[in-house]
Every structure is written in structure tokens, then in C-alpha cells.
N, C-alpha and C. Protein backbone atom coordinates (compact mmCIF):
# COMPACT_ATOMS: atom_id res chain seq x y z
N UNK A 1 49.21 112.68 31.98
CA UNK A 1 49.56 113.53 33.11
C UNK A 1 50.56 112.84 34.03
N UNK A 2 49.97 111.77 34.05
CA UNK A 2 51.22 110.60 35.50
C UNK A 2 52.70 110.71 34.16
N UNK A 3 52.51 110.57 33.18
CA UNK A 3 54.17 110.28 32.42
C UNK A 3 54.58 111.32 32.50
N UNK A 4 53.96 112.48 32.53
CA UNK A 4 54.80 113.89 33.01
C UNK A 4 55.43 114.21 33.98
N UNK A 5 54.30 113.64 34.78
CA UNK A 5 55.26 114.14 36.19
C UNK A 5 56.24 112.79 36.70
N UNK A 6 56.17 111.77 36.22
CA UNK A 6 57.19 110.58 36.24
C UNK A 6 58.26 111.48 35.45
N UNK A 7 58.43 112.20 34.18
CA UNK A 7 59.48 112.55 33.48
C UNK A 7 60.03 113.97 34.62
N UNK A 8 59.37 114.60 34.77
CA UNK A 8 59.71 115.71 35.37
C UNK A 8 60.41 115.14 36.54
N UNK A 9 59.83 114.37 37.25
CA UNK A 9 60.64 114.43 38.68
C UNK A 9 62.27 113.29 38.22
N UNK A 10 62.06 112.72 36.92
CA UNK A 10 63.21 112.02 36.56
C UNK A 10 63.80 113.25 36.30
N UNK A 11 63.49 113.69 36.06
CA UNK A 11 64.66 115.23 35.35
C UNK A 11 65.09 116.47 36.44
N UNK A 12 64.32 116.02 37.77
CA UNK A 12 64.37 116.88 38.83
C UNK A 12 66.11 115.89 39.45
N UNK A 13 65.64 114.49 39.53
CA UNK A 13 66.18 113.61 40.25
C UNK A 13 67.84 113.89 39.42
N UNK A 14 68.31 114.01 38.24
CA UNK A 14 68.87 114.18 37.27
C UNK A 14 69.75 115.29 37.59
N UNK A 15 68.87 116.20 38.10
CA UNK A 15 70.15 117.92 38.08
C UNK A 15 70.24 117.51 39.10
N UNK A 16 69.43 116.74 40.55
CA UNK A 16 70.50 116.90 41.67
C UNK A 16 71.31 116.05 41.77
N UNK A 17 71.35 114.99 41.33
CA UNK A 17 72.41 114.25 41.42
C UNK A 17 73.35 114.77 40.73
N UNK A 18 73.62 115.54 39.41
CA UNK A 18 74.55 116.27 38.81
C UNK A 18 75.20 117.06 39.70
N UNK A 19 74.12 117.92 40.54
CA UNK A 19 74.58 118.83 41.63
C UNK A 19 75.40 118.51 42.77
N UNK A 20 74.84 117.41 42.91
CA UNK A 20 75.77 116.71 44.06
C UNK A 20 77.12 115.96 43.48
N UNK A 21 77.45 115.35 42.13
CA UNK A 21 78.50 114.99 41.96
C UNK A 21 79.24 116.15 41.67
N UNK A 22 78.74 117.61 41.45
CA UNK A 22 79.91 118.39 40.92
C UNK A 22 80.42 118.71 42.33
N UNK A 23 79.32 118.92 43.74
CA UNK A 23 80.02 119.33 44.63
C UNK A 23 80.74 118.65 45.47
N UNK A 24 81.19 117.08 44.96
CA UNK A 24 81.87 116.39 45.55
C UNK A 24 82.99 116.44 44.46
N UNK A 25 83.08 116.69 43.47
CA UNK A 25 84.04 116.98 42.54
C UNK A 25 84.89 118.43 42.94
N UNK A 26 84.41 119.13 43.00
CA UNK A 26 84.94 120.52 44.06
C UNK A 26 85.62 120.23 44.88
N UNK A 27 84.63 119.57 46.52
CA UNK A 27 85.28 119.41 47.66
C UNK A 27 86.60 118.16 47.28
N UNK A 28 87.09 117.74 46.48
CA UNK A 28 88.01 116.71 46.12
C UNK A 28 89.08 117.68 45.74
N UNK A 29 88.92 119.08 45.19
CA UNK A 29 90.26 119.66 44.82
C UNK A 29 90.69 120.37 45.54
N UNK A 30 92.26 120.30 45.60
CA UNK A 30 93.08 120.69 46.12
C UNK A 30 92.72 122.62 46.70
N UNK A 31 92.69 122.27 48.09
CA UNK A 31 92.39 123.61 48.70
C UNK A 31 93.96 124.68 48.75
N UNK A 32 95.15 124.03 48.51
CA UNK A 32 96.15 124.92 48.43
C UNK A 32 96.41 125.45 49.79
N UNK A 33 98.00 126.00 50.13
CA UNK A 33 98.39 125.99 50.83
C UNK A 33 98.19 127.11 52.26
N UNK A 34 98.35 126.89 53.43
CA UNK A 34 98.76 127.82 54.74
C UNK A 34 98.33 129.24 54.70
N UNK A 35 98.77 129.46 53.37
CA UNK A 35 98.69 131.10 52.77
C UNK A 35 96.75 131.72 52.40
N UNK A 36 96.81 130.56 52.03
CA UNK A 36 95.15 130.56 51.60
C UNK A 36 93.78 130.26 52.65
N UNK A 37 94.73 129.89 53.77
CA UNK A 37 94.27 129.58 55.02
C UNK A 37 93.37 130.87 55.28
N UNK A 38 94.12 131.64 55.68
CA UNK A 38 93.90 132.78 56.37
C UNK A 38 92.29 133.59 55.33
N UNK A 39 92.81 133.95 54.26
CA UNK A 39 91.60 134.63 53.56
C UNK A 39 90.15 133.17 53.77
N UNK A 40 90.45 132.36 53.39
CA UNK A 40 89.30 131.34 53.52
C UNK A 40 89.03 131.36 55.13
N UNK A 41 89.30 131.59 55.50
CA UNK A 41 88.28 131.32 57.05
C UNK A 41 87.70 132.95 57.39
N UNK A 42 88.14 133.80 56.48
CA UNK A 42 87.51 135.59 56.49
C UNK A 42 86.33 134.66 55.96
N UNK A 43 86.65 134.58 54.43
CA UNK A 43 85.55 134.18 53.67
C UNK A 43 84.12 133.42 54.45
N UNK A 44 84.53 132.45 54.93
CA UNK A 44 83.54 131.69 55.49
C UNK A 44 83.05 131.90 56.67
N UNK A 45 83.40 133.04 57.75
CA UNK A 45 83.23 133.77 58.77
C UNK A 45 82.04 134.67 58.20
N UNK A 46 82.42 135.13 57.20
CA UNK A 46 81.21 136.29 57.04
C UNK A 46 80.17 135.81 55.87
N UNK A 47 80.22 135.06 55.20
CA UNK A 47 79.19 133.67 54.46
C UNK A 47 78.05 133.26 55.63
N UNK A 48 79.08 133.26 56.65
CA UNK A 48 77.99 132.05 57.89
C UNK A 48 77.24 133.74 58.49
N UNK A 49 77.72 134.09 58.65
CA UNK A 49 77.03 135.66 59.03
C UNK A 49 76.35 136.40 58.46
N UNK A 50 76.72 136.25 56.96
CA UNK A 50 75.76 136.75 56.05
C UNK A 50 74.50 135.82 55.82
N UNK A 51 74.10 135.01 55.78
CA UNK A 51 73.73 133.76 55.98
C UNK A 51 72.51 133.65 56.94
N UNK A 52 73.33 134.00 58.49
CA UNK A 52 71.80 133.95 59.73
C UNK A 52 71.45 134.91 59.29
N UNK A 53 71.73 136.33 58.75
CA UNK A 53 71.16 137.29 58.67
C UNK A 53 69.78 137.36 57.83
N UNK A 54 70.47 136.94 56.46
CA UNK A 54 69.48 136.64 55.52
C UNK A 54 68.62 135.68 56.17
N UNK A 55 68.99 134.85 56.18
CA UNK A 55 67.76 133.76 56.59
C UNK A 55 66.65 133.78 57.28
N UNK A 56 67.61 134.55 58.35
CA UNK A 56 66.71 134.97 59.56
C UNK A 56 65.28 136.42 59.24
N UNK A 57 65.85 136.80 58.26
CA UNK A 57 64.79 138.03 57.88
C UNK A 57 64.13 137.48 57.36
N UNK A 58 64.98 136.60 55.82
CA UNK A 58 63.78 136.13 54.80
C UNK A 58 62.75 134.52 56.00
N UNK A 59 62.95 134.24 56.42
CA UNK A 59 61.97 133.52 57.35
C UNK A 59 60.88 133.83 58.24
N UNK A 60 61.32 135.05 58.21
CA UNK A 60 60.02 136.17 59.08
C UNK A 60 59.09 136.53 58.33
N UNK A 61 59.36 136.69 57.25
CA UNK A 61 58.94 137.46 55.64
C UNK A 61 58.27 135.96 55.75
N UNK A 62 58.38 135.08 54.68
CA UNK A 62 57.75 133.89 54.25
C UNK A 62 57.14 133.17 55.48
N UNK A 63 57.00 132.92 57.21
CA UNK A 63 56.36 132.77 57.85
C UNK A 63 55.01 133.90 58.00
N UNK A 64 55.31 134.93 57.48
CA UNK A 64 54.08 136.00 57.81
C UNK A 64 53.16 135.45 55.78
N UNK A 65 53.75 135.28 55.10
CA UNK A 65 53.29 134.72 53.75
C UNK A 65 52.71 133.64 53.85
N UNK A 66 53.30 132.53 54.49
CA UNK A 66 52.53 131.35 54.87
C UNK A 66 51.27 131.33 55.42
N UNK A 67 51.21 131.94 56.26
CA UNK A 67 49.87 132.93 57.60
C UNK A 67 49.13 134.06 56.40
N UNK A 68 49.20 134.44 55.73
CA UNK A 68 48.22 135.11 55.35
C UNK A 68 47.61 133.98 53.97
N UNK A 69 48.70 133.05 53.76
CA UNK A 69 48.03 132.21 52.10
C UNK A 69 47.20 131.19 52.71
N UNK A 70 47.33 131.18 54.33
CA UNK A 70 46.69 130.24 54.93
C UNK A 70 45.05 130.45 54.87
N UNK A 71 45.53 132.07 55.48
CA UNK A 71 43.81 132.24 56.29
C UNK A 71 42.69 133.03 55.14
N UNK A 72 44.03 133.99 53.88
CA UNK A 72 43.04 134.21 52.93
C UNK A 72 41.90 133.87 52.11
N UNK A 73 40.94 134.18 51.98
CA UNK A 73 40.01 133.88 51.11
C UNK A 73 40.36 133.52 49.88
N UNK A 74 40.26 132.31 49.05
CA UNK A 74 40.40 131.57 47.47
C UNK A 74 42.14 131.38 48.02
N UNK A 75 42.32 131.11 48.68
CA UNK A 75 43.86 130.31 48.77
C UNK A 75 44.37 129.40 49.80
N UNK A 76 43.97 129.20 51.18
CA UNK A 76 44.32 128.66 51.84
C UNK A 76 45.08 127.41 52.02
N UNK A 77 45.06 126.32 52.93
CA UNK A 77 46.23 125.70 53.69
C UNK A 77 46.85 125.01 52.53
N UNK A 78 46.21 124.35 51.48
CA UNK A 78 47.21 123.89 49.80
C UNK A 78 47.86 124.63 49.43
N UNK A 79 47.46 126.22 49.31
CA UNK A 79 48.54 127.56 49.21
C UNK A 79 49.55 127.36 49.47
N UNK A 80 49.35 127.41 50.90
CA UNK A 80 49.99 127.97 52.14
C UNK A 80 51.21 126.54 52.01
N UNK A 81 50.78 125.85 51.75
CA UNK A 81 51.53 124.05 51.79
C UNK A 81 52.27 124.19 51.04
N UNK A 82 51.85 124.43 49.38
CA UNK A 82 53.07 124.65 48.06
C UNK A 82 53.89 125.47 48.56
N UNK A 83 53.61 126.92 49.35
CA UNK A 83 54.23 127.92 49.22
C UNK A 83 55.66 127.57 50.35
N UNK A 84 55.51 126.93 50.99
CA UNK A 84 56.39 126.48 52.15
C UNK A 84 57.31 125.05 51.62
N UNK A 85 56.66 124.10 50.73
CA UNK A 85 57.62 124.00 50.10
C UNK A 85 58.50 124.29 48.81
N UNK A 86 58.27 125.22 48.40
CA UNK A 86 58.96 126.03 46.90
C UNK A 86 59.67 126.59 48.19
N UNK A 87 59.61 127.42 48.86
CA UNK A 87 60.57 128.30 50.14
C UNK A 87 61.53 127.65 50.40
N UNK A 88 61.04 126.33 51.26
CA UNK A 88 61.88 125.07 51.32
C UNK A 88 63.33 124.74 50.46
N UNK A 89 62.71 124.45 49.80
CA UNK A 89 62.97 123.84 48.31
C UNK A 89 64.83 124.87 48.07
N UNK A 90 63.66 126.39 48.11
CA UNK A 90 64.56 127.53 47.08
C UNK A 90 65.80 127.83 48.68
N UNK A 91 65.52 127.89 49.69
CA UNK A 91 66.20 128.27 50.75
C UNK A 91 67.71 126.76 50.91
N UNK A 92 67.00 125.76 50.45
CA UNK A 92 68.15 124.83 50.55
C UNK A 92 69.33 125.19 50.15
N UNK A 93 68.52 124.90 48.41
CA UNK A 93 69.47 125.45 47.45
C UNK A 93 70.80 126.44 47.37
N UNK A 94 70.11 127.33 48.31
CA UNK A 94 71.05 128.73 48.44
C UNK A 94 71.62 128.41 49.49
N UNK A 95 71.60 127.78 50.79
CA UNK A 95 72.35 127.11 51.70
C UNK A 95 73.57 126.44 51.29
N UNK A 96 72.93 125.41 50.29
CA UNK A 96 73.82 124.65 50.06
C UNK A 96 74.93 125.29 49.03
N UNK A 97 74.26 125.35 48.28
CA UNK A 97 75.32 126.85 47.19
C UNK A 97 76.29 127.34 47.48
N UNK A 98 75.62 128.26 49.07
CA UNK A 98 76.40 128.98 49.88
C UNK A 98 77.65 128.08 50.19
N UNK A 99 77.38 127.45 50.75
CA UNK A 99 78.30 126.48 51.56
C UNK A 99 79.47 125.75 50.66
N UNK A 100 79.01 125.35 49.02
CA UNK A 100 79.96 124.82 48.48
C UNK A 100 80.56 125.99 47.81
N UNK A 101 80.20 127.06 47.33
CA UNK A 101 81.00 128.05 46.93
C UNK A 101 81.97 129.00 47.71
N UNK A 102 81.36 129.24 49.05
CA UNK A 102 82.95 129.52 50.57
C UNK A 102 83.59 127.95 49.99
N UNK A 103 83.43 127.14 49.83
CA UNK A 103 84.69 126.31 49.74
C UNK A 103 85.46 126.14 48.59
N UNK A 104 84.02 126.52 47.55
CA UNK A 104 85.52 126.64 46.18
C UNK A 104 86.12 127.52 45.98
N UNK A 105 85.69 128.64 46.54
CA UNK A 105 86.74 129.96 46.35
C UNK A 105 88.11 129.61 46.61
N UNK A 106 88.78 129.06 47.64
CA UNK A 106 89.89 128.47 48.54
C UNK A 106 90.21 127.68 46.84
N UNK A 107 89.90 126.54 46.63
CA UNK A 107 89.87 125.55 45.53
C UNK A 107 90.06 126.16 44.39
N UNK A 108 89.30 127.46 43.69
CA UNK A 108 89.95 127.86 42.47
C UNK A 108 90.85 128.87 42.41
N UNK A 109 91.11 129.51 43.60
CA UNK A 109 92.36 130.09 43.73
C UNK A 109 93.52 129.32 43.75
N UNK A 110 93.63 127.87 44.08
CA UNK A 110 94.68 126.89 44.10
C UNK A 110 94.74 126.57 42.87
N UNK A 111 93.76 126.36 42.31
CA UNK A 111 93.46 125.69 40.72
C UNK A 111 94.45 126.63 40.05
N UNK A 112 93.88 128.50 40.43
CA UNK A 112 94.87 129.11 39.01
C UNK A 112 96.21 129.12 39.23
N UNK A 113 97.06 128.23 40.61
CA UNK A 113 98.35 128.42 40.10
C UNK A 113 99.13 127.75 39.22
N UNK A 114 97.95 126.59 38.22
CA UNK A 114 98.16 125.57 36.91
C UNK A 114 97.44 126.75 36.29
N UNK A 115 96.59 127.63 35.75
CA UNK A 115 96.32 128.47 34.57
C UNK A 115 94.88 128.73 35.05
N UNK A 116 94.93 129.95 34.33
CA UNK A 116 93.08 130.45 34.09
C UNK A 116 92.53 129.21 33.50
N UNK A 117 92.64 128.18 33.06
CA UNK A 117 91.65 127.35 32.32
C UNK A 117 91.34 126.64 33.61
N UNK A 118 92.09 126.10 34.34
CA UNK A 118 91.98 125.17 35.15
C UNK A 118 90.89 125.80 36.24
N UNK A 119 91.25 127.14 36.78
CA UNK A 119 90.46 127.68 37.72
C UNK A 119 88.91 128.15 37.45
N UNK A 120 88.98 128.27 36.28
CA UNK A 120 87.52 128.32 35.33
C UNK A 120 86.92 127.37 34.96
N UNK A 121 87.09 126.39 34.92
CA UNK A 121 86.94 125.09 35.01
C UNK A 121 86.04 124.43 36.87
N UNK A 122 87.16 125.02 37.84
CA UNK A 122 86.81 124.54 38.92
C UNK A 122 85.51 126.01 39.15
N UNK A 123 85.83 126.70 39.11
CA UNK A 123 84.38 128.19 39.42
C UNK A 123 83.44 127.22 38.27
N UNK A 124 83.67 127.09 37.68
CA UNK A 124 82.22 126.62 36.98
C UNK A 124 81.01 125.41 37.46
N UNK A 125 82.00 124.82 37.87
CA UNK A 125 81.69 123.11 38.24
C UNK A 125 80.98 123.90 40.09
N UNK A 126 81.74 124.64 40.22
CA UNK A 126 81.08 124.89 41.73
C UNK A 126 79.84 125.66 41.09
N UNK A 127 79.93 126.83 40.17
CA UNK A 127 78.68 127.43 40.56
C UNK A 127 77.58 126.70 39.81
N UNK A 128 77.99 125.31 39.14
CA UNK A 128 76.89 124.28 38.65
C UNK A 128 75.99 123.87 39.90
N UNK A 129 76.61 123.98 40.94
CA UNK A 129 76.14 122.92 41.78
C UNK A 129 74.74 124.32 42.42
N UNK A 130 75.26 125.42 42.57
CA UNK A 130 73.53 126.15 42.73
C UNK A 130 72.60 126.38 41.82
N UNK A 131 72.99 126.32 40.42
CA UNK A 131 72.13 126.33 39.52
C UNK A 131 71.09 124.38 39.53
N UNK A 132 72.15 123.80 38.83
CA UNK A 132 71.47 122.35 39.05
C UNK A 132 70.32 122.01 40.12
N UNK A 133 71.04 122.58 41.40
CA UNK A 133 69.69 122.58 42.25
C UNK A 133 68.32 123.66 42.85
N UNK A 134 68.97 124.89 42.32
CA UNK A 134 67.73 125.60 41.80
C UNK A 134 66.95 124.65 40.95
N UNK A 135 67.23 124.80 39.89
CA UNK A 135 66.23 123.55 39.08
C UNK A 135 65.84 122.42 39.42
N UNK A 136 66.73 121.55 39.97
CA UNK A 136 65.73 120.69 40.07
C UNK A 136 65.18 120.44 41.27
N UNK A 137 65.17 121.03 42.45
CA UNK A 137 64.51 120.97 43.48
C UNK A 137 63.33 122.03 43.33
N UNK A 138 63.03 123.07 42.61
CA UNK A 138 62.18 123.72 42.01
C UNK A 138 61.36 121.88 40.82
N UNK A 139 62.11 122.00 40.21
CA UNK A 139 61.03 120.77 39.38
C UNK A 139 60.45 119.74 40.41
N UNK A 140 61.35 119.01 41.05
CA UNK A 140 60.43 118.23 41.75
C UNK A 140 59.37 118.78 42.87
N UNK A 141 59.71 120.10 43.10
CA UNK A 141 58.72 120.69 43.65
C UNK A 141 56.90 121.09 43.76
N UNK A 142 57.47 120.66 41.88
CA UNK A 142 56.38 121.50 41.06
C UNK A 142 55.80 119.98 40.66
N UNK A 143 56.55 118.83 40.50
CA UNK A 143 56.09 117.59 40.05
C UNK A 143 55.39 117.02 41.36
N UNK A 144 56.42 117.28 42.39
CA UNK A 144 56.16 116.29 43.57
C UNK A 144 55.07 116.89 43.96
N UNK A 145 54.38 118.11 44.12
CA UNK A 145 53.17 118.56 44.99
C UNK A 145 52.10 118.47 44.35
């Protein structure tokens, strides 16, 4: 049981660091010029807005979930504990996601003025970086608790 969850959280530890080198591999490419200015700060104006919105609902939602896995009968405060961090965990993720994908948009629109390969290349490597840490902040979630 201990070599499992030693392997698991090695394999948790594994996608985020993947996650984090692709999104420093991203933020390293070329954001392109003056012109691209303008649509990227729409973009990331309404990301950050879309953003409190969501958050702000889904946190009302999973604070009233927390409070009932607490006080229910056959589930309480260990519930209530996992359940706040998997939330945790899954709310980062999509933060962070959020945040590096408003920035590669800017980045693989610069990318395709070398070719569709290049800009498919950079969209990929960004949207690695929310998958990788879906997973593994979900695994160590599931290892670490």
C-alpha cells in the first residue's frame, strides 16, 4: 500500500512538473507584435471576468457541499476534508489553465505567422499544461489524503 502511494504521488509530482515546464515553455514564446496587443488584453479582460464569476458561484455551491458532508450522517468532517481538497486541487488547475491559455492565445497566433505546424505545436504545449495538472493534482490528491 505505502509503494503505491509513494508511486502515485511520484507520478502526481511528474505531470506537474511537466505542467509547469510546458507553461514556462509557452510564456518564453514570442507574443508578437502591437497589432496583437489590442485583441489580447479583450481576451484577458473577459477571462479575468469570466473567472470571478465562475468562481464566485462555484464557491458558494462547494462551501454549502462542504457544510452538508460535514454535518451529514455516515460522512462527516474526513468527507467534508477530501472534498475541499479535490475542490482545491480541481479549482487551481482551472485557474491556472485559465491564466496560461489568455496568454497563449497572443503566442500561437504569433507562432502561425511561421505555419500551422508551429502554432499547433504552441496550442498544444499550452493546453498540456491544464490537462497535466488536472491529473496530477487530482493524483496526489487521491495519494496525498
Amino acid at each position: 500500500m505505502i509503494g503505491e502511494s509513494i508511486f502515485g504521488i511520484a507520478a502526481a509530482a511528474a505531470g506537474i512538473a511537466y505542467a509547469a515546464w510546458c507553461a514556462a515553455w509557452v510564456m518564453r514564446q514570442p507574443h508578437g507584435g502591437e497589432a496583437l496587443r489590442v485583441p489580447y488584453l479583450a481576451i484577458r479582460e473577459g477571462a479575468a471576468a469570466f473567472m470571478r464569476t465562475q468562481y464566485g458561484v462555484i464557491g458558494a455551491v462547494a462551501a454549502g457541499i462542504f457544510v452538508i458532508l460535514w454535518v451529514a450522517p455516515g460522512f462527516g468532517w474526513l468527507t467534508a476534508a477530501g472534498f475541499a481538497v479535490g475542490a482545491t486541487c480541481s479549482a487551481a488547475s482551472g485557474a491556472i489553465g485559465m491564466a496560461i491559455s489568455v496568454r497563449a492565445n497572443v503566442r500561437t497566433t504569433a507562432a502561425a505567422e511561421q505555419g500551422l505546424a508551429r502554432a499547433l505545436f504552441v496550442a498544444q504545449r499550452s493546453g498540456s499544461v491544464t490537462g497535466f495538472l488536472v491529473g496530477g493534482l487530482a493524483l496526489a490528491a487521491l495519494c496525498g489524503f
